[in-house]
Protein backbone atom coordinates (compact mmCIF):
# COMPACT_ATOMS: atom_id res chain seq x y z
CA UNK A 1 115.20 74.44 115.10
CA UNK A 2 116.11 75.70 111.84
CA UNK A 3 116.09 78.44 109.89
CA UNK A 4 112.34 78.54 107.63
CA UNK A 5 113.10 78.24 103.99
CA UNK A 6 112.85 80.96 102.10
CA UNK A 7 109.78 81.31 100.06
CA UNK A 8 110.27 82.41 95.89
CA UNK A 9 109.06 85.44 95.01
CA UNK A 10 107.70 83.86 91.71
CA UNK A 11 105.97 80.70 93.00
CA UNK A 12 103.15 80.48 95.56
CA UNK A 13 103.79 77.67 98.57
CA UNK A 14 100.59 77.27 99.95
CA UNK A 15 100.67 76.78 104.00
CA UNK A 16 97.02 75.63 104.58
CA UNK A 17 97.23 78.24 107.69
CA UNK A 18 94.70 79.99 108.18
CA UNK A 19 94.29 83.73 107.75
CA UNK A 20 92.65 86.40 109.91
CA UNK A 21 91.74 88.94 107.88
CA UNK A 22 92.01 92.75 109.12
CA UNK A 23 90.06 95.92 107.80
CA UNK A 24 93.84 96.83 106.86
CA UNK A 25 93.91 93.48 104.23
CA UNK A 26 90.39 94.58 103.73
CA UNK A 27 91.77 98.33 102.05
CA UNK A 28 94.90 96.24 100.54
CA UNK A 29 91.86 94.06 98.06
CA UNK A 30 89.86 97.15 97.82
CA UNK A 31 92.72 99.52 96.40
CA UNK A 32 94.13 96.58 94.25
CA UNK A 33 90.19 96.64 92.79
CA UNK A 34 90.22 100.25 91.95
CA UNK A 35 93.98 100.24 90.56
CA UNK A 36 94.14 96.17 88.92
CA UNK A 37 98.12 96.60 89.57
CA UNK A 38 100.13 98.44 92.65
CA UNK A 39 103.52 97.89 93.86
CA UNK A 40 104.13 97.10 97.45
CA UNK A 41 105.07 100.40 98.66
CA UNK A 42 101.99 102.20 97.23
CA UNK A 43 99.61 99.48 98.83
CA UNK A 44 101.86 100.60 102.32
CA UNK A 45 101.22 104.20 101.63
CA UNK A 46 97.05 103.49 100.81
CA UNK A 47 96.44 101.07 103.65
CA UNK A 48 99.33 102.37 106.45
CA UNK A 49 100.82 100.78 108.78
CA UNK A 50 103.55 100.99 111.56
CA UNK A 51 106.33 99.03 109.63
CA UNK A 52 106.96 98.77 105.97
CA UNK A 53 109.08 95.74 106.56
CA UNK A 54 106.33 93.99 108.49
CA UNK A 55 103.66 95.52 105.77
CA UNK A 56 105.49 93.87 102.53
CA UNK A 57 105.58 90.42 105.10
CA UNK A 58 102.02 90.71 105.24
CA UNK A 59 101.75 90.87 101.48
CA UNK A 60 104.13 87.80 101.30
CA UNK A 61 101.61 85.61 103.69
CA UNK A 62 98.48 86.68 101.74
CA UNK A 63 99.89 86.13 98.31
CA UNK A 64 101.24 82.35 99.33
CA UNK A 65 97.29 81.73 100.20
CA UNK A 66 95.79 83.20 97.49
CA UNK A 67 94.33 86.42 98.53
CA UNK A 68 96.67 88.70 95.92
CA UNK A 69 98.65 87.73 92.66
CA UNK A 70 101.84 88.39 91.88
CA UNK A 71 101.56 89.27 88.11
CA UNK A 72 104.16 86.71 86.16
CA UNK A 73 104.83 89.55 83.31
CA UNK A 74 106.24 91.52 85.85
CA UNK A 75 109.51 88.65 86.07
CA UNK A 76 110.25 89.00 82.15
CA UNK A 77 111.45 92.81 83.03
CA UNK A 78 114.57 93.50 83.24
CA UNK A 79 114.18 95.86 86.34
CA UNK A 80 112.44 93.23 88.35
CA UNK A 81 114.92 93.03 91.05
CA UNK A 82 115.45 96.46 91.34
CA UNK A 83 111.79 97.39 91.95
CA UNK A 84 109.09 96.82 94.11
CA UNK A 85 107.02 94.10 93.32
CA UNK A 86 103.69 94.30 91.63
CA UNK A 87 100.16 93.05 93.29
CA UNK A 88 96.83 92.35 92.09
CA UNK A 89 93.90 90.86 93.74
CA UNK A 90 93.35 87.12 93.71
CA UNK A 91 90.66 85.19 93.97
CA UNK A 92 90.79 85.10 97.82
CA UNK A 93 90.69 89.14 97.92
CA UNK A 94 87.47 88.99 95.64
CA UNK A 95 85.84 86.59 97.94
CA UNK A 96 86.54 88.78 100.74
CA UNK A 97 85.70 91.48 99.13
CA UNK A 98 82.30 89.89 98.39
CA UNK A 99 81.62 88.72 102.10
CA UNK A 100 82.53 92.58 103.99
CA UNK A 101 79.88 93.55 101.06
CA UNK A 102 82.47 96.02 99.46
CA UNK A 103 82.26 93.92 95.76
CA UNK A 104 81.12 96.74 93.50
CA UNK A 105 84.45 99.29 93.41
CA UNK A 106 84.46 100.16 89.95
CA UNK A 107 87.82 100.67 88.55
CA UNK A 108 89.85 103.55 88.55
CA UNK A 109 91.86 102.89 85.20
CA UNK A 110 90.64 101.55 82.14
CA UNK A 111 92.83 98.50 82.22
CA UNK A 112 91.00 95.19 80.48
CA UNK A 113 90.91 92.50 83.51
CA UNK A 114 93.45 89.77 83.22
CA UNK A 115 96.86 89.56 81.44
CA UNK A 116 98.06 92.93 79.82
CA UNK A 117 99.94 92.75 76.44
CA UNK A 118 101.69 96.31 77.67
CA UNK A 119 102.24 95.20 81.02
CA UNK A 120 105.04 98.05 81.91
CA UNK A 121 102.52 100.49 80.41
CA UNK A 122 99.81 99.58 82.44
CA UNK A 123 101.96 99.42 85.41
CA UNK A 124 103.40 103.10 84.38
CA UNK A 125 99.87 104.48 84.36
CA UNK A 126 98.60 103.13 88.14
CA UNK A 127 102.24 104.36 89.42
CA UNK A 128 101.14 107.86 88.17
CA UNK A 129 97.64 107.81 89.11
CA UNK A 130 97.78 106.44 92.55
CA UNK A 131 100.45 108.72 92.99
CA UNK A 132 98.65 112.33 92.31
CA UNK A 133 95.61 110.21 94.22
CA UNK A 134 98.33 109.71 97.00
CA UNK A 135 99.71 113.23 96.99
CA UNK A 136 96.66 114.62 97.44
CA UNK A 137 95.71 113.25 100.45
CA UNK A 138 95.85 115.65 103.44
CA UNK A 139 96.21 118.62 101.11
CA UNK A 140 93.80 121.57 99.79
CA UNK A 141 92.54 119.76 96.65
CA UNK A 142 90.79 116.62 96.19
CA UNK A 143 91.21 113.96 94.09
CA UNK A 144 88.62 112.84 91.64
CA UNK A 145 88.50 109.31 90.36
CA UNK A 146 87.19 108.17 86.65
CA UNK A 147 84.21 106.35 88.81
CA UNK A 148 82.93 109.79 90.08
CA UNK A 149 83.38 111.47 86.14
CA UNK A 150 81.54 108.48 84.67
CA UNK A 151 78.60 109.08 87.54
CA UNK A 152 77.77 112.75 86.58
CA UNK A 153 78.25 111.78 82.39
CA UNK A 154 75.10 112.08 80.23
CA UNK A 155 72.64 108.68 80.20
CA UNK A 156 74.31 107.75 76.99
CA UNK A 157 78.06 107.36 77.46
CA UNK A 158 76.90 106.04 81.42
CA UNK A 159 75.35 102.82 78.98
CA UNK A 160 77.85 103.03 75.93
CA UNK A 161 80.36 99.62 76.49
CA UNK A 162 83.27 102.33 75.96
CA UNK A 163 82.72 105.14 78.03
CA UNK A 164 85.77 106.25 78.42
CA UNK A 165 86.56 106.81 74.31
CA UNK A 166 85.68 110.07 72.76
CA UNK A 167 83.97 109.54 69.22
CA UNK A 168 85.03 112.02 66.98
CA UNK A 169 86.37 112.85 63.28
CA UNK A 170 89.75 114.26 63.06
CA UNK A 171 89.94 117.56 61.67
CA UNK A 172 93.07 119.55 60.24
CA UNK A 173 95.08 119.52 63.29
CA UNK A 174 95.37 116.05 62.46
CA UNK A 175 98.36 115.57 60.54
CA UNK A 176 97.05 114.20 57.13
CA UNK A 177 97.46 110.49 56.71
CA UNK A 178 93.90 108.89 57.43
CA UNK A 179 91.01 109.73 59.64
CA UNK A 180 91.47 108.90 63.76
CA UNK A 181 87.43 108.01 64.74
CA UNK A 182 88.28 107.81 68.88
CA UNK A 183 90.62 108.63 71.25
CA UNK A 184 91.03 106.51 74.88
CA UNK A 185 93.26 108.06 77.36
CA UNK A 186 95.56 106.28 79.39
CA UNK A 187 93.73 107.95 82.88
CA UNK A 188 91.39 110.47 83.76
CA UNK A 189 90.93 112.25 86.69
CA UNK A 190 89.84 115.66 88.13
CA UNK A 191 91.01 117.70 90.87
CA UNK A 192 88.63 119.95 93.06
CA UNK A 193 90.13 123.17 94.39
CA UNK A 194 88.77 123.89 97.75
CA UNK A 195 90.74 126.53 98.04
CA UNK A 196 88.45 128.68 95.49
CA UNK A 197 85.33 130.83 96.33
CA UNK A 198 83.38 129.01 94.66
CA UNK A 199 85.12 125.79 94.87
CA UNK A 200 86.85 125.52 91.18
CA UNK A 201 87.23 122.05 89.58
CA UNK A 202 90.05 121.00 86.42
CA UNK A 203 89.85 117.98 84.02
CA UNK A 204 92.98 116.05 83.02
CA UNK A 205 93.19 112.93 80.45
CA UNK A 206 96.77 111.12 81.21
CA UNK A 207 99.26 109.80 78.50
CA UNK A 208 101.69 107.81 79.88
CA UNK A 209 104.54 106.97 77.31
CA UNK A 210 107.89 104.77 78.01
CA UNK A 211 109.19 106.01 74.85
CA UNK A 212 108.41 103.32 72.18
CA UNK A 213 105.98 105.09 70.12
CA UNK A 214 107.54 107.84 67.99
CA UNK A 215 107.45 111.22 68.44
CA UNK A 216 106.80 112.62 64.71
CA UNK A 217 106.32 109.67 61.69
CA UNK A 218 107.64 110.27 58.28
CA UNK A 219 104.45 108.61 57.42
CA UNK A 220 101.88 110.17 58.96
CA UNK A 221 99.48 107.71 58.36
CA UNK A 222 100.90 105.72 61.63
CA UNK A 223 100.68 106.60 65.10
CA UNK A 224 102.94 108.68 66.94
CA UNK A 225 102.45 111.32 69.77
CA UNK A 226 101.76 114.29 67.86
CA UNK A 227 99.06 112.57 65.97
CA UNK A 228 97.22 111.57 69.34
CA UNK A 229 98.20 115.46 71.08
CA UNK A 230 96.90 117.30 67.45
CA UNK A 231 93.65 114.80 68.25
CA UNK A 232 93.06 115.88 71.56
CA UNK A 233 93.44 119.51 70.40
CA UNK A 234 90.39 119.37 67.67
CA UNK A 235 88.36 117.38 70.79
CA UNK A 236 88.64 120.56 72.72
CA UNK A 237 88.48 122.58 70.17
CA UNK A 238 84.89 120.94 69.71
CA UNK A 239 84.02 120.40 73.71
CA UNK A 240 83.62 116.96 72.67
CA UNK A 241 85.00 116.49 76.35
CA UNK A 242 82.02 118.07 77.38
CA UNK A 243 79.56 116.50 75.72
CA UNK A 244 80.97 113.14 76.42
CA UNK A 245 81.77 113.19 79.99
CA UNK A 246 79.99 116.55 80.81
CA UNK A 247 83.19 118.04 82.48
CA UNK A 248 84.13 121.93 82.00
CA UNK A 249 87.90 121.66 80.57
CA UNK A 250 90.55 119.14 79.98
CA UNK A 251 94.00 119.23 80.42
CA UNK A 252 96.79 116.68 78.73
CA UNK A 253 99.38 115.45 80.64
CA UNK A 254 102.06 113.48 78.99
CA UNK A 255 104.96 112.01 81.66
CA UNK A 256 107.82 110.27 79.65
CA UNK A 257 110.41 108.34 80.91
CA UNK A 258 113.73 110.49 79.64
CA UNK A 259 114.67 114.11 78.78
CA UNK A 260 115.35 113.51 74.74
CA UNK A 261 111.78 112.24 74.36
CA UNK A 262 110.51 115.42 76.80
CA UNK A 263 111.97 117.80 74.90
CA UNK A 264 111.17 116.22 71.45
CA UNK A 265 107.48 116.26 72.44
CA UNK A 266 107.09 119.86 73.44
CA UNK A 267 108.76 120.95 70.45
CA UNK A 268 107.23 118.93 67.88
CA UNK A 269 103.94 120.08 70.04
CA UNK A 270 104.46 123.54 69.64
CA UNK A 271 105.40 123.15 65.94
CA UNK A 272 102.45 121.85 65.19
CA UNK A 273 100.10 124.00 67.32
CA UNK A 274 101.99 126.88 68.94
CA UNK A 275 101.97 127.47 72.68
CA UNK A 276 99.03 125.72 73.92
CA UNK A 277 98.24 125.98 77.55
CA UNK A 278 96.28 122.82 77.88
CA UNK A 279 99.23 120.57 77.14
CA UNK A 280 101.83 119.13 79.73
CA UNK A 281 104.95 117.43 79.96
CA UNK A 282 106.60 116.37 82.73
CA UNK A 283 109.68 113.22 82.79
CA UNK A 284 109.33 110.15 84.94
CA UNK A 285 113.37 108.78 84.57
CA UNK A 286 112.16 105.86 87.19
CA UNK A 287 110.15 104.08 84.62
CA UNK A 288 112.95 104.21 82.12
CA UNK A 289 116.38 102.61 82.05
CA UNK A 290 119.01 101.87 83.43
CA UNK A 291 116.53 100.60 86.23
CA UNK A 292 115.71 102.93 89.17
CA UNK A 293 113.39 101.93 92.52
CA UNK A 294 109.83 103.27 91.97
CA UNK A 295 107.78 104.92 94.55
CA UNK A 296 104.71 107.02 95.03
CA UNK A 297 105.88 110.42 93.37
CA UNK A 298 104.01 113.27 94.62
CA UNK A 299 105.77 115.67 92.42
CA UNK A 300 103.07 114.53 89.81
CA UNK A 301 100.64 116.76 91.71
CA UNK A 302 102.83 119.40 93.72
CA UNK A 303 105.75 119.99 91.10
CA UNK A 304 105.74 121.92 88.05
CA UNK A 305 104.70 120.56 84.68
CA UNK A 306 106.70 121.49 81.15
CA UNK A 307 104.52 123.63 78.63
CA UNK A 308 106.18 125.06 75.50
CA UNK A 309 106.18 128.75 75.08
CA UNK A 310 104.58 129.07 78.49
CA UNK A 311 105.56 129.37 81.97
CA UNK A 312 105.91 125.86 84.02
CA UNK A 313 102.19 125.12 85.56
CA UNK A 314 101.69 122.82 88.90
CA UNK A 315 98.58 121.11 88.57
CA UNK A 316 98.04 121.63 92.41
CA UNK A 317 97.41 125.10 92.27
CA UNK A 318 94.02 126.66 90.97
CA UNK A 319 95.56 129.63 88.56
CA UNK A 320 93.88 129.21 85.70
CA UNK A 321 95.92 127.08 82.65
């Protein structure tokens, strides 16, 4: 007998077999739901499994029959060899989905469905996500998805089409150049301390740059990272937050993907605003270049985060920011 041909990793080759689905394929569709796009190693470290090599073989067999996609974008990047590959659910998962009568997950990220002009950005911003949601697993705080926010938000941004945009009129922390009417995080999330008496809770809206937008513009007019940091800053400054989503703070975490842009962004943030507590950097070199295996990162939650004029803060820990 000889050896099976190799299947592409680009093209789906359709069997006909049939598939017995298990309540592990079952959690594979339902996490690729919440998070649109997840690399094979973060669906392993959701769903489980005895072998990662017999997990990712799994994958293979329900992408060739059309349960999960293989996102094409992901095969224009120059890193797509070196990392593992991106899922999303197919039309086979959604029927499943449907039939177990597990059809209504509402999405964690605020990703449009379908193809993604960004498509590394997007991809950047479920890597970080799942991976705080990941980290804390098992540990003393919880993880809070956008779902669980938007359920506990006043009646009118529950029904507004954009619930996840803040309305709102810059101010003069704005550098001058032309008003800003909304901002729309990347992510947000909570945490829940349960390690508090009474059980404490923090906010945190997610930027998630792979450094192509500027720091600072000469023009200020255009968009750039200080422009969207100095926005957040007058939202809080107004407890927009809480009037929009009804939740007590908010925190801003910025990751970028190497140590120039880091450092450019927590200077040019504390130029602009001085030392400012409820703004955090941390650096993310395995989205960046040259290419680098990505994984589920629980440093996100248990590692310190970069603040300018401040002390180092982990988001894990309940001291107040």
């Amino acid at each position: 007998m000889g050896t099976p041909k190799r299947r592409s990793r680009m093209h789906r080759t359709r069997t006909g077999r049939r598939i017995l689905l298990t309540s592990r394929d079952v959690e594979i569709f339902r996490q690729l739901s919440r998070y649109q796009f997840l690399r094979s190693n973060f669906l392993y470290a959701f769903a489980g499994g005895d072998s990662e090599t017999r997990f990712k073989e799994r994958l293979g067999n329900l992408y060739h029959e059309g349960f999960i996609d293989r996102p094409a974008r992901q095969w224009e990047l120059a890193n797509c060899r070196y990392v593992p590959t991106i899922y999303e659910l197919g039309t086979g998962g959604r029927r499943a989905l449907q039939e177990q009568g597990v059809a209504d997950i509402q999405p964690i990220t605020f990703l449009a469905q379908g193809a993604q002009r960004q498509f590394s950005h997007a991809a950047m911003i479920c890597d970080i996500l799942a991976s705080v949601e990941l980290a804390a697993r098992g540990s003393v705080v919880r993880f809070i998805p956008w779902p669980e926010i938007l359920a506990k938000a006043p009646e009118t941004t529950r029904k507004s089409e954009r619930p996840y945009e803040i309305p709102f009129t810059s101010g003069r922390s704005v550098p001058q150049g032309g008003p800003m009417s909304a901002i729309v995080p990347d992510g947000l999330f909570g945490l829940q301390y349960s390690q508090t008496n009474p059980v404490s809770y923090r906010f945190f809206a997610l930027e998630a740059d792979r450094a192509t937008m500027p720091v600072t513009r000469s023009d200020p007019s255009q968009s750039s990272i200080l422009r969207k940091i100095a926005a957040y800053h007058d939202i809080m400054r107004a407890g927009l937050h809480k009037q929009r989503w009804k939740i007590p703070n908010l925190v801003v975490l910025t990751v970028t993907t190497n140590a120039q842009n880091l450092a450019k962004m927590i200077s040019a943030t504390s130029l602009a605003l001085g030392a400012r507590s409820a703004f955090l950097f941390s650096l993310s070199e395995a989205h960046g270049w040259p290419p680098k295996t990505i994984k589920p990162n629980p440093g996100f939650l248990q590692e310190p985060w970069e603040r300018e004029g401040l002390s180092s803060l982990c988001i894990a820990e309940a001291s107040s920011i």
